[in-house]
N, C-alpha and C. Protein backbone atom coordinates (compact mmCIF):
# COMPACT_ATOMS: atom_id res chain seq x y z
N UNK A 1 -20.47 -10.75 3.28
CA UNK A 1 -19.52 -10.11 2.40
C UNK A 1 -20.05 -10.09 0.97
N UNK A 2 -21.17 -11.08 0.60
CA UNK A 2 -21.52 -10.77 -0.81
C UNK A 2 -22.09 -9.99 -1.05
N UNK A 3 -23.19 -9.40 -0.20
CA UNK A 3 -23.65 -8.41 -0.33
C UNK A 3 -22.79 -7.21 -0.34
N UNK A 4 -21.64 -6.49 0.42
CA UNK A 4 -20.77 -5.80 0.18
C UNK A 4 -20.11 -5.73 -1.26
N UNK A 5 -19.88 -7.13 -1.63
CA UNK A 5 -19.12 -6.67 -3.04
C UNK A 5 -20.45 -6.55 -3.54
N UNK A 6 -21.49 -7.08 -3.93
CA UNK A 6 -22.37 -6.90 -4.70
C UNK A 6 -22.69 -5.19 -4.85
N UNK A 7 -22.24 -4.84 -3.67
CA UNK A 7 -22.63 -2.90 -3.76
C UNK A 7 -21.42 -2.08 -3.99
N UNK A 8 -20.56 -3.06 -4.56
CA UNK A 8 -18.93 -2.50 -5.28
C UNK A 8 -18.06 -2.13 -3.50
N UNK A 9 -18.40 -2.53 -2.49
CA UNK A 9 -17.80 -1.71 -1.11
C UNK A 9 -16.99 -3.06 -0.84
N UNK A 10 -15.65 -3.78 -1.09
CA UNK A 10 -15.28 -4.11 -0.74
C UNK A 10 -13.85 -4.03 -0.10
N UNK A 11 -14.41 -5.14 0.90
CA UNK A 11 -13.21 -4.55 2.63
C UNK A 11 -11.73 -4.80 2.00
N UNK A 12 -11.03 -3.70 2.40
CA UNK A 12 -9.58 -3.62 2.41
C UNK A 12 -8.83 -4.85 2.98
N UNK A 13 -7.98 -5.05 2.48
CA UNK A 13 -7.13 -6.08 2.91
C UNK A 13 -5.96 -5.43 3.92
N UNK A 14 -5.99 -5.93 4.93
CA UNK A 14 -5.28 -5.51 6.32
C UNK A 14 -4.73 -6.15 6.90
N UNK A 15 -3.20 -5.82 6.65
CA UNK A 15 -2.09 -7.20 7.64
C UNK A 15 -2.61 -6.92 9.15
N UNK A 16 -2.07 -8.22 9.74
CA UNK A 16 -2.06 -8.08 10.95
C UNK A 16 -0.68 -8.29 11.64
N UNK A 17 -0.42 -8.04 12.73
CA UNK A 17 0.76 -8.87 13.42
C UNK A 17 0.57 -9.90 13.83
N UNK A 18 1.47 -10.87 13.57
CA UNK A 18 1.26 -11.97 13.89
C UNK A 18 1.98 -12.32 15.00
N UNK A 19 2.97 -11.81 15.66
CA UNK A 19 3.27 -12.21 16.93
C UNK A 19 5.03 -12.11 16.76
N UNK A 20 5.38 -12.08 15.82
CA UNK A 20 6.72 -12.36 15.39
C UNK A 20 7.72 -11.13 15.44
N UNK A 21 8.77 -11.08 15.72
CA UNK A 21 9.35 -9.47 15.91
C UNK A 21 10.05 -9.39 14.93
N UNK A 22 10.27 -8.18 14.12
CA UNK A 22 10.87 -8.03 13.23
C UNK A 22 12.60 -8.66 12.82
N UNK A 23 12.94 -9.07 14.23
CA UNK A 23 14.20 -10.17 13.63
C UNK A 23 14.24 -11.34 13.71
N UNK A 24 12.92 -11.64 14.55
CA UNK A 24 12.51 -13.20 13.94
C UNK A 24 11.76 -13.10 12.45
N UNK A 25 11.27 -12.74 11.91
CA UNK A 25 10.65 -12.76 10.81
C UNK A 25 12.55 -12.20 9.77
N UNK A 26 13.03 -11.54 9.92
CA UNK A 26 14.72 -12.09 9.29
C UNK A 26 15.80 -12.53 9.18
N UNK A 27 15.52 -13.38 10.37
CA UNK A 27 16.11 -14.81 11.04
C UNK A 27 15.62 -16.17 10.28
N UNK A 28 13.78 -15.62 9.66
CA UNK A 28 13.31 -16.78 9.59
C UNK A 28 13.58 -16.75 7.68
N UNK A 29 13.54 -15.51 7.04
CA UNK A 29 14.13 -15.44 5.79
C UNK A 29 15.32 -15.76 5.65
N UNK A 30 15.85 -15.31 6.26
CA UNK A 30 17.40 -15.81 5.83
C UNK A 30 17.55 -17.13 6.17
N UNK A 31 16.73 -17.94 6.88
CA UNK A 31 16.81 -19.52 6.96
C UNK A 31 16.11 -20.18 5.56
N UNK A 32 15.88 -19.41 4.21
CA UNK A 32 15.09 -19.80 3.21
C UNK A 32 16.76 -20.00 3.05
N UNK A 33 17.83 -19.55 2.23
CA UNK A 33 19.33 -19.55 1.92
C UNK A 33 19.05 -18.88 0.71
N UNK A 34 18.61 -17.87 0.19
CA UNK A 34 18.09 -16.85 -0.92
C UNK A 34 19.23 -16.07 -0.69
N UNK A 35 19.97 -16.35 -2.12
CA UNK A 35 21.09 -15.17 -2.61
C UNK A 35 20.53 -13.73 -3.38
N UNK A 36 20.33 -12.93 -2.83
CA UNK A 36 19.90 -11.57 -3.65
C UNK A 36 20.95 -11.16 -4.10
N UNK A 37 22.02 -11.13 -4.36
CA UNK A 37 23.36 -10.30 -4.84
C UNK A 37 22.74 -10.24 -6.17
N UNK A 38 22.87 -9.51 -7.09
CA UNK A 38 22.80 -8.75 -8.31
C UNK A 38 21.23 -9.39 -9.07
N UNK A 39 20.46 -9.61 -8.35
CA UNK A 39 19.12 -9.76 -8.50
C UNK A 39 18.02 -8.61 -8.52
N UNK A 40 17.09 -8.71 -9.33
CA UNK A 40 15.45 -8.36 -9.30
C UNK A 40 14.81 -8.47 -8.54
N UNK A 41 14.27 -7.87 -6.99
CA UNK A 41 13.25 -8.06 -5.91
C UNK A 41 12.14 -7.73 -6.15
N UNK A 42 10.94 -8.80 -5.92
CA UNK A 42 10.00 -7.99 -5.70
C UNK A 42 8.86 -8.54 -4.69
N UNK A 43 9.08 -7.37 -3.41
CA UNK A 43 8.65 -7.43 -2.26
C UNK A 43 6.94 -6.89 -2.44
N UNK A 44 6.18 -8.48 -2.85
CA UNK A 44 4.91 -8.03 -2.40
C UNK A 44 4.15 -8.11 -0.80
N UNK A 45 3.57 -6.84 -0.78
CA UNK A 45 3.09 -6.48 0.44
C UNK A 45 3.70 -6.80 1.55
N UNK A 46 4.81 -5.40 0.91
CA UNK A 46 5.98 -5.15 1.74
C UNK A 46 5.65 -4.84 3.45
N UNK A 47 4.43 -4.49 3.45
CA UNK A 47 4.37 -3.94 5.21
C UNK A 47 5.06 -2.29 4.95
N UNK A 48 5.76 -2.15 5.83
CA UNK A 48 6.53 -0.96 6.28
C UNK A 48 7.80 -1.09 5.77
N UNK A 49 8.51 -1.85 5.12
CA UNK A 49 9.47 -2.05 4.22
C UNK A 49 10.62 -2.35 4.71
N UNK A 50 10.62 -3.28 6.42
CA UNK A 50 11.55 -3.43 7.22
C UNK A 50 12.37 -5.08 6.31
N UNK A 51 11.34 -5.53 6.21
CA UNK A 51 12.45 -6.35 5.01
C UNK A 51 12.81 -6.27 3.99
N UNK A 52 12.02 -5.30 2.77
CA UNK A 52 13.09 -5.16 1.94
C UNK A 52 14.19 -4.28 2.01
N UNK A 53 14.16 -3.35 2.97
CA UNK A 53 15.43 -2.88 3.32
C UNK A 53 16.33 -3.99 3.51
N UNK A 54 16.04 -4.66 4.55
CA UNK A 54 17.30 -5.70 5.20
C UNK A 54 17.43 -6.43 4.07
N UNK A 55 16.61 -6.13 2.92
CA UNK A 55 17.17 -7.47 1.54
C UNK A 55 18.32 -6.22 0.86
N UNK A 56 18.09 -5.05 0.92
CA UNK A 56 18.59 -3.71 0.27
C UNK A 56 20.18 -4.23 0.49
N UNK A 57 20.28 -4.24 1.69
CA UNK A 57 21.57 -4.31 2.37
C UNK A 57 22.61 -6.02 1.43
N UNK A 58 21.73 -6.70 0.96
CA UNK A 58 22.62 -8.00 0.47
C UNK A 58 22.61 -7.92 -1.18
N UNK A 59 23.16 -6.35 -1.55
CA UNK A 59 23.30 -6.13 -3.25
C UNK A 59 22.37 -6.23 -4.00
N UNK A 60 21.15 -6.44 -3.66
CA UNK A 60 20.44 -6.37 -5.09
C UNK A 60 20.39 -5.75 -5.78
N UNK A 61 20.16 -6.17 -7.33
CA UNK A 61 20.79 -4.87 -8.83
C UNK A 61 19.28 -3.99 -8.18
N UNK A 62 17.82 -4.42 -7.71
CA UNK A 62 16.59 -3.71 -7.70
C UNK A 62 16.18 -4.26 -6.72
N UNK A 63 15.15 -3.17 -6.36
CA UNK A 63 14.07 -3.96 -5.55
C UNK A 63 13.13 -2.97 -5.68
N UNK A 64 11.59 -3.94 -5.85
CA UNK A 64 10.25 -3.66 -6.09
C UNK A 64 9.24 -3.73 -4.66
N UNK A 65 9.08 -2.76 -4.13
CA UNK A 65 8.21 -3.29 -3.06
C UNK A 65 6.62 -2.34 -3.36
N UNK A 66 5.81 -3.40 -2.50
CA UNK A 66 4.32 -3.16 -3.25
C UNK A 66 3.75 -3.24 -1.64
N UNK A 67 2.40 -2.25 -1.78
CA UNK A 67 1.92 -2.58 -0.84
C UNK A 67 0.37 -1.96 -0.43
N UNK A 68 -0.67 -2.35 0.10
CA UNK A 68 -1.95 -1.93 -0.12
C UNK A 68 -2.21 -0.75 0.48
N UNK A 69 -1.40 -0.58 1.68
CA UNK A 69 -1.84 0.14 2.63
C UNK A 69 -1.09 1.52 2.47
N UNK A 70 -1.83 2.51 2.52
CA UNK A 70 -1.16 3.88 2.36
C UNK A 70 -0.13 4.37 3.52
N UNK A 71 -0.44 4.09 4.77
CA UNK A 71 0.21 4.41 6.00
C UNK A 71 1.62 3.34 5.74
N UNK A 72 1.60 2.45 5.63
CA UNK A 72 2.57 1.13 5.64
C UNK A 72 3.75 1.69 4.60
N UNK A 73 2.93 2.01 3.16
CA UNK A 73 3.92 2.23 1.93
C UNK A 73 4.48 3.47 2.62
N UNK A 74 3.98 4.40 2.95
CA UNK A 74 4.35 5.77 3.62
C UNK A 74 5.44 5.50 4.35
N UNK A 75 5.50 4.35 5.19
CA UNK A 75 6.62 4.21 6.54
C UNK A 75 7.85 3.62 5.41
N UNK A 76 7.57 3.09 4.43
CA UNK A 76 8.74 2.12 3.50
C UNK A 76 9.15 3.40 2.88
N UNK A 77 8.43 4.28 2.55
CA UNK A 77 9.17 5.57 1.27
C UNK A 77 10.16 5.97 2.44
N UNK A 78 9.70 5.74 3.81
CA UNK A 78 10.70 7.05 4.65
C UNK A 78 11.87 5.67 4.97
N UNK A 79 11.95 4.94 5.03
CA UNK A 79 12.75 3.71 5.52
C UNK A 79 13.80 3.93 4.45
N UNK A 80 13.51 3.84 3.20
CA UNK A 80 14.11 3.91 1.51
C UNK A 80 14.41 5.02 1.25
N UNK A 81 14.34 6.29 2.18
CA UNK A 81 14.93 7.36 1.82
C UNK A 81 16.77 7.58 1.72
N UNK A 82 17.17 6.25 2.74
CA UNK A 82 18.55 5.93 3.22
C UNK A 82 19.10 4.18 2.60
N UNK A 83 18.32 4.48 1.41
CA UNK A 83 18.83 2.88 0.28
C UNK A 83 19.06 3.46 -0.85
N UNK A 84 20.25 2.91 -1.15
CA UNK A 84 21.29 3.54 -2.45
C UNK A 84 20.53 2.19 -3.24
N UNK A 85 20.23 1.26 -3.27
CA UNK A 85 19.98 -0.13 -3.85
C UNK A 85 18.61 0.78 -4.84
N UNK A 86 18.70 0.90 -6.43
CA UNK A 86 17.62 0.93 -7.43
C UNK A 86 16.24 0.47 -6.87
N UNK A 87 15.55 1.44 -6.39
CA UNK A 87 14.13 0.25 -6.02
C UNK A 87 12.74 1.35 -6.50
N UNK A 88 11.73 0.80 -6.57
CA UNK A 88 10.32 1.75 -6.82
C UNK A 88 9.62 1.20 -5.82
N UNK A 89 8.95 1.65 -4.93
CA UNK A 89 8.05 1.63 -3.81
C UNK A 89 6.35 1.84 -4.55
N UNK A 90 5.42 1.16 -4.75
CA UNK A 90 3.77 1.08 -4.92
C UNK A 90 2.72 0.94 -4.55
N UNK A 91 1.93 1.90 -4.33
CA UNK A 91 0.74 1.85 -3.40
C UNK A 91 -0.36 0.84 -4.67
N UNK A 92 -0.15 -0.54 -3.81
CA UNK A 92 -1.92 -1.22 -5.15
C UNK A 92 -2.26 -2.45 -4.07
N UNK A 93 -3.42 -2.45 -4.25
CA UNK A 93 -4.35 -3.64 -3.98
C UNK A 93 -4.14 -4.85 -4.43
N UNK A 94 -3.14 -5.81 -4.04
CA UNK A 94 -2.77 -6.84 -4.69
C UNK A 94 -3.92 -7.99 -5.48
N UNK A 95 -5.23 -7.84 -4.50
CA UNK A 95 -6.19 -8.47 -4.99
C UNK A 95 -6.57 -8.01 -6.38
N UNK A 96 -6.47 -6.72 -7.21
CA UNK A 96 -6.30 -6.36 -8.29
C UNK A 96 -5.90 -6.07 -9.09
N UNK A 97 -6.56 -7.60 -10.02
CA UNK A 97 -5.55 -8.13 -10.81
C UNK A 97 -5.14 -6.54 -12.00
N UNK A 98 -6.07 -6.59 -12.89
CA UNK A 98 -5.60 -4.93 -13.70
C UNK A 98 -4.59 -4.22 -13.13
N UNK A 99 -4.52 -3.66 -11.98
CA UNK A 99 -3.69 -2.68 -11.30
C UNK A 99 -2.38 -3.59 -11.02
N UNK A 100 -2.38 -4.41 -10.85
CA UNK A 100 -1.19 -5.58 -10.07
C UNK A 100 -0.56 -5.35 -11.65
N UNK A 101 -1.09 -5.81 -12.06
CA UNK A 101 -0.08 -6.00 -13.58
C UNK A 101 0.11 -4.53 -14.30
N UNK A 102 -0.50 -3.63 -14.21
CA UNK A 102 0.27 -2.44 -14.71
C UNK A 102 1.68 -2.19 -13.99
N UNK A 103 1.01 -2.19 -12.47
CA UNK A 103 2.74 -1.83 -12.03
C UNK A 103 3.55 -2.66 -12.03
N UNK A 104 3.73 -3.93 -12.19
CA UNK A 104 4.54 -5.09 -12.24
C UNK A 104 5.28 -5.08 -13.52
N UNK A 105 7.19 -5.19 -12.95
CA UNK A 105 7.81 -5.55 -14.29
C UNK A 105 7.65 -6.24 -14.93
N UNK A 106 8.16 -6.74 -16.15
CA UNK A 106 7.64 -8.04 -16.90
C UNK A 106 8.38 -8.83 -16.16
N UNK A 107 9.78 -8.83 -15.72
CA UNK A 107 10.20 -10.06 -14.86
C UNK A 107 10.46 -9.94 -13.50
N UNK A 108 10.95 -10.61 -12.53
CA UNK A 108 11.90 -10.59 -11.21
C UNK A 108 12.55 -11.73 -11.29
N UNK A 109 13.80 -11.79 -10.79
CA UNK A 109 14.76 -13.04 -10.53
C UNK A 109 13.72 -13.57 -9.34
N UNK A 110 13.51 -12.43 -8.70
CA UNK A 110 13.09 -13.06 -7.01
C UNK A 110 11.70 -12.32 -6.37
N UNK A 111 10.09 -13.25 -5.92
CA UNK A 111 9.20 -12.94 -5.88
C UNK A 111 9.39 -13.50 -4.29
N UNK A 112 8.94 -12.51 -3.61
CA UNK A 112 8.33 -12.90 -2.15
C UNK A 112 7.14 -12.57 -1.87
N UNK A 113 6.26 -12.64 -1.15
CA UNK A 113 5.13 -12.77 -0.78
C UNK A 113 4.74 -13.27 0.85
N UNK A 114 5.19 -12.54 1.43
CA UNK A 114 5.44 -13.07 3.07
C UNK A 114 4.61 -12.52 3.84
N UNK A 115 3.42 -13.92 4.29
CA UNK A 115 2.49 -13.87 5.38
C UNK A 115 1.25 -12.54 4.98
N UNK A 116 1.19 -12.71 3.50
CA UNK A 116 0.11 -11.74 2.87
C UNK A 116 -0.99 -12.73 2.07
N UNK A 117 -0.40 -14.00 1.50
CA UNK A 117 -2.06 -14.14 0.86
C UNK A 117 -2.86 -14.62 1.96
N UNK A 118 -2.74 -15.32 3.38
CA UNK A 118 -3.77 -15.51 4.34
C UNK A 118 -4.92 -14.10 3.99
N UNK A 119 -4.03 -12.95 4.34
CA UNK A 119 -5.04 -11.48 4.22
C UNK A 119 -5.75 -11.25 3.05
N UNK A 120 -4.72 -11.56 2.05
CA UNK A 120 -6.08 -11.48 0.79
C UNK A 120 -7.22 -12.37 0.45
N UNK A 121 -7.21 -13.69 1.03
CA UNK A 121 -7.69 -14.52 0.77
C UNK A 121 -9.07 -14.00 1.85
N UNK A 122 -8.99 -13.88 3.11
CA UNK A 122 -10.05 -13.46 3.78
C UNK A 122 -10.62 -12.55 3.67
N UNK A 123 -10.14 -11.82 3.33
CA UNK A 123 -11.13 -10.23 2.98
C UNK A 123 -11.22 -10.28 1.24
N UNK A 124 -11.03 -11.35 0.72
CA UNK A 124 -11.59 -10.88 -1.03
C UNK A 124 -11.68 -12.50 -1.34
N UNK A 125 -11.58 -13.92 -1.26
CA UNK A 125 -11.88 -15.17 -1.33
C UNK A 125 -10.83 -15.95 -1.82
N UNK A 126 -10.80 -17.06 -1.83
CA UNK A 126 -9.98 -18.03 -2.43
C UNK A 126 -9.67 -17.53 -4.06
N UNK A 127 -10.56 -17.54 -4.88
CA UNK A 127 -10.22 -17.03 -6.09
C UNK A 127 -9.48 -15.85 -6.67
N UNK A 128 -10.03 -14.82 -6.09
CA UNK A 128 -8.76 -13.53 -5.86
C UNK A 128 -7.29 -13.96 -5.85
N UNK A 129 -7.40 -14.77 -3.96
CA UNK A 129 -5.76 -14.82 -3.93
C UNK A 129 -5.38 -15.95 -4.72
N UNK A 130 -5.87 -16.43 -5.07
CA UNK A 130 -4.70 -17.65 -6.05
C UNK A 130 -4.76 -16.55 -7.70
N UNK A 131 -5.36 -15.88 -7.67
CA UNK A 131 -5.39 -14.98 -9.39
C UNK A 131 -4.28 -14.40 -8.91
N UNK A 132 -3.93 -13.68 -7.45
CA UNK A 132 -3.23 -12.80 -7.43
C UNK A 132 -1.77 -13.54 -7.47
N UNK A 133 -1.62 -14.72 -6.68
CA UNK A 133 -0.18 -15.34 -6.67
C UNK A 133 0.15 -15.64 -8.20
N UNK A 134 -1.00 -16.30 -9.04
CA UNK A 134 -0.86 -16.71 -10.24
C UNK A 134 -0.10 -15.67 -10.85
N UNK A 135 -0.84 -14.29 -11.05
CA UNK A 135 -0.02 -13.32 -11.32
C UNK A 135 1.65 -13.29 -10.90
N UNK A 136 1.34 -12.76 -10.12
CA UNK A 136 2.90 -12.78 -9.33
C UNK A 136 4.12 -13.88 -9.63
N UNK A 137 3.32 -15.37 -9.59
CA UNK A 137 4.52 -16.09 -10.53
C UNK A 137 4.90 -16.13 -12.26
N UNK A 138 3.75 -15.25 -12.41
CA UNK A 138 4.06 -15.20 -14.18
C UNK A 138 5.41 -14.15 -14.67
N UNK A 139 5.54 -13.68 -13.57
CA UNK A 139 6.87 -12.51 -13.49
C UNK A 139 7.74 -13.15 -12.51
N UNK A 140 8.17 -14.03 -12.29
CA UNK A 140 9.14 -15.10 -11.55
C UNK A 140 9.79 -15.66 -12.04
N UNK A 141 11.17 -15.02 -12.25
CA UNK A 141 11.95 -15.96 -13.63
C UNK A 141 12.98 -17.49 -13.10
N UNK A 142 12.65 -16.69 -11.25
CA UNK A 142 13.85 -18.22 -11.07
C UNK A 142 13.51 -18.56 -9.59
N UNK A 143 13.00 -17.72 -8.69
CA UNK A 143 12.86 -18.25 -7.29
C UNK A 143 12.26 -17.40 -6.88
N UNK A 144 10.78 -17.60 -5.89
CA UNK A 144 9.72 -17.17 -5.49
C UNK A 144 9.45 -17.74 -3.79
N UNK A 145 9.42 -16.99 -3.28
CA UNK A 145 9.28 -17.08 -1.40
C UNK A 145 8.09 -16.63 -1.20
N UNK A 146 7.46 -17.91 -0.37
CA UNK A 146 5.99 -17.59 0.24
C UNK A 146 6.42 -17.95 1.49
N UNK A 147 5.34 -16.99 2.37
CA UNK A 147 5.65 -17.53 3.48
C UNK A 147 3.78 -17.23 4.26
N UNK A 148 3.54 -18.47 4.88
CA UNK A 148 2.08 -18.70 5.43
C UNK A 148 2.10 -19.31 6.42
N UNK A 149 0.76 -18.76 7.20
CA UNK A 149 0.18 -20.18 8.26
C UNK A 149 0.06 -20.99 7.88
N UNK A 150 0.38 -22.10 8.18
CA UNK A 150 0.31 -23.59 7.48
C UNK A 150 -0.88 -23.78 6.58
N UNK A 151 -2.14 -23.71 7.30
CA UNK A 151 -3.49 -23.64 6.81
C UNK A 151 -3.51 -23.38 5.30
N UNK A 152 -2.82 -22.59 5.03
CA UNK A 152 -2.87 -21.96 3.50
C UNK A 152 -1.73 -22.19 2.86
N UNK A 153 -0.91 -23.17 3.24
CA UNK A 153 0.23 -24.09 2.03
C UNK A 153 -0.61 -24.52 1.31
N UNK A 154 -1.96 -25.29 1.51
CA UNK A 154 -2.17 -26.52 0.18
C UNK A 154 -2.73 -25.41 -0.81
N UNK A 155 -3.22 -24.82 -0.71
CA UNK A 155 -3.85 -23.60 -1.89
C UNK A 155 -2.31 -23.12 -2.54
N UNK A 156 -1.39 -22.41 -1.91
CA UNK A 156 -0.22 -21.65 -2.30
C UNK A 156 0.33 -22.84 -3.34
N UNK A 157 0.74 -23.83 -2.62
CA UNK A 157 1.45 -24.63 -3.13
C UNK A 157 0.79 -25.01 -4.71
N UNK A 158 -0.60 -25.14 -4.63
CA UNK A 158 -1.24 -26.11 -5.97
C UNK A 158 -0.91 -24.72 -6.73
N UNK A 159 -1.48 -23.74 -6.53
CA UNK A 159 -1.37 -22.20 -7.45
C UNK A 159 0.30 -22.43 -7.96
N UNK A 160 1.13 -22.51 -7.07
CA UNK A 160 2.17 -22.12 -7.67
C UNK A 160 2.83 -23.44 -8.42
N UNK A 161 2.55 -24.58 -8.22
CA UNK A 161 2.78 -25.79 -9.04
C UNK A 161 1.75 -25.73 -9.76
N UNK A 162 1.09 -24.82 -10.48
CA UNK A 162 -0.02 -25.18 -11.26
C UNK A 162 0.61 -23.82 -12.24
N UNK A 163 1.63 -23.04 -11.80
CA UNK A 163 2.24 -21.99 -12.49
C UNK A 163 3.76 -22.37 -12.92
N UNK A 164 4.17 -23.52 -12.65
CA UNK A 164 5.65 -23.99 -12.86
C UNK A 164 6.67 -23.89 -12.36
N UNK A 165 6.56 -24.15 -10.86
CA UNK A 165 7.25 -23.48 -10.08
C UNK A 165 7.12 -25.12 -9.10
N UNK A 166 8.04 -25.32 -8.79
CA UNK A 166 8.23 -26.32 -7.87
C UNK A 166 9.21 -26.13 -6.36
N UNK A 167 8.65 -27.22 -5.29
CA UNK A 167 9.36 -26.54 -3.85
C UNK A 167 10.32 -27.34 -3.77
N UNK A 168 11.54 -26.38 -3.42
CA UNK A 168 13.15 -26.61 -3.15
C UNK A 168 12.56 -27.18 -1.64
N UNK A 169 12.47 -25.78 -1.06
CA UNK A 169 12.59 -26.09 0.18
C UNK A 169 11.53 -25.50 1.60
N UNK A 170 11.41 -26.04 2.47
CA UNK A 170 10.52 -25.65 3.46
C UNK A 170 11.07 -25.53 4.74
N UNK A 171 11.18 -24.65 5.11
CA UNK A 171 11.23 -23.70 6.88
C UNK A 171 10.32 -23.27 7.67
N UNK A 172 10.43 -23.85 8.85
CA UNK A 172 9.49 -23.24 9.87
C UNK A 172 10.12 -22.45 10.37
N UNK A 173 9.12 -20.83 11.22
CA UNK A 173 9.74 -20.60 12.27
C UNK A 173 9.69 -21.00 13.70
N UNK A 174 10.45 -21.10 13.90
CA UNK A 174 10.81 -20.88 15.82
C UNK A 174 9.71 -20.73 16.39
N UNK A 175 8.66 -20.03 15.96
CA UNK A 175 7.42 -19.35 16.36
C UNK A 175 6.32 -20.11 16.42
N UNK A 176 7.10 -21.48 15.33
CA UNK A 176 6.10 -22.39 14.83
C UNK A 176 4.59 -21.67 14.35
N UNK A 177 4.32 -20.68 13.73
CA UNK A 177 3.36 -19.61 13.23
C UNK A 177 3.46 -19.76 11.87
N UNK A 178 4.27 -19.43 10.95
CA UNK A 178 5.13 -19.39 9.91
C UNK A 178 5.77 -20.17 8.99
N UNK A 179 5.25 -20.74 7.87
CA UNK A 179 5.77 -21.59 7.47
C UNK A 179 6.56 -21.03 5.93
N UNK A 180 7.88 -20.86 5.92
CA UNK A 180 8.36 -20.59 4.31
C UNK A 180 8.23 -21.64 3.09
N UNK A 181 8.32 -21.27 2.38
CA UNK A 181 8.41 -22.17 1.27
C UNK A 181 9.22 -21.79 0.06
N UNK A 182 10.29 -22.17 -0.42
CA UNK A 182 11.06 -21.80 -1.59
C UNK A 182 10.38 -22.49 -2.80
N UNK A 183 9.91 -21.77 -3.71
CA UNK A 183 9.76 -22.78 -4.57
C UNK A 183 10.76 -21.90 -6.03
N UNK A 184 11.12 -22.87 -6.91
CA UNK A 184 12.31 -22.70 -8.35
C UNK A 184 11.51 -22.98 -8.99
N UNK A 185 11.46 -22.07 -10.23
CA UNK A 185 11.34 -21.97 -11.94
C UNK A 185 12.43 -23.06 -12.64
């Protein structure tokens, strides 16, 4: 891979499925106890935008969803064609940082990040994804949701206690795959 970036060609970052069906994965959010009612969302690397819809549905004043993949953001614009809820939908490379922060408000009440830095971290390195979460909590005014393979709590966790953000609380799923993490400003 160094040689790739060294020739500016570096590999896209590409969710995978992880095994989980789309109402276990909002079975396993809504086991975080995250009030969105008259809140700021912002759904990084939204996927296809099947959860921030289902966040659409519990009042939020906004919602921000972001996402790398052109096909994915494509399926969320058509999902959000039928959400009255204020939201902007963004095609960016979360691994970049410049671009990440143009489109990013200056704040959110509420930052998620679910089962995406594993992907950035492998296809662009450890340093990327902790620049990129770093980012992401600097616009976190009160409660921020990660959610990872276990493997990649101790990185998440130091990044985001190293940004001022400390963990309320921790959920597994069912799937035992999945691990949430609430952490408060």
């Amino acid at each position: 891979m160094t040689l790739l970036t060294a020739l500016g060609l570096v590999p896209k970052i590409q969710g995978t499925r992880v095994g989980r069906s789309w109402s276990q994965r909002i079975e396993d959010l809504d086991a975080c106890g995250i009030d969105y009612a008259g809140k700021t969302v912002l759904d990084a690397g939204c996927n296809v935008g099947i959860l921030a819809y289902e966040i659409s549905k519990r009042s939020p004043a906004f919602i921000h969803a972001l996402d790398g993949s052109p096909q994915m953001l494509a399926a969320a614009k058509l999902i959000f064609r039928s959400v009255d809820t204020p939201h902007r939908l963004d095609l960016v490379d979360l691994a970049n940082d410049r671009r990440l922060r143009e489109v990013l408000r200056p704040a959110y009440d509420i930052v998620q990040l679910l089962a995406v830095y594993q992907h950035v971290e492998r296809a662009r390195g450890d340093a990327l994804a902790r620049r990129m979460l770093a980012t992401l909590a600097e616009r976190c005014t009160h409660t921020f949701v990660a959610a990872s393979n276990p493997a990649y709590l101790p990185a998440i966790t130091a990044t985001l206690t190293a940004s001022g953000l400390h963990v309320e609380r921790e959920t597994t799923s069912p799937a035992r795959r999945v691990t949430h993490l609430v952490f408060r400003r």
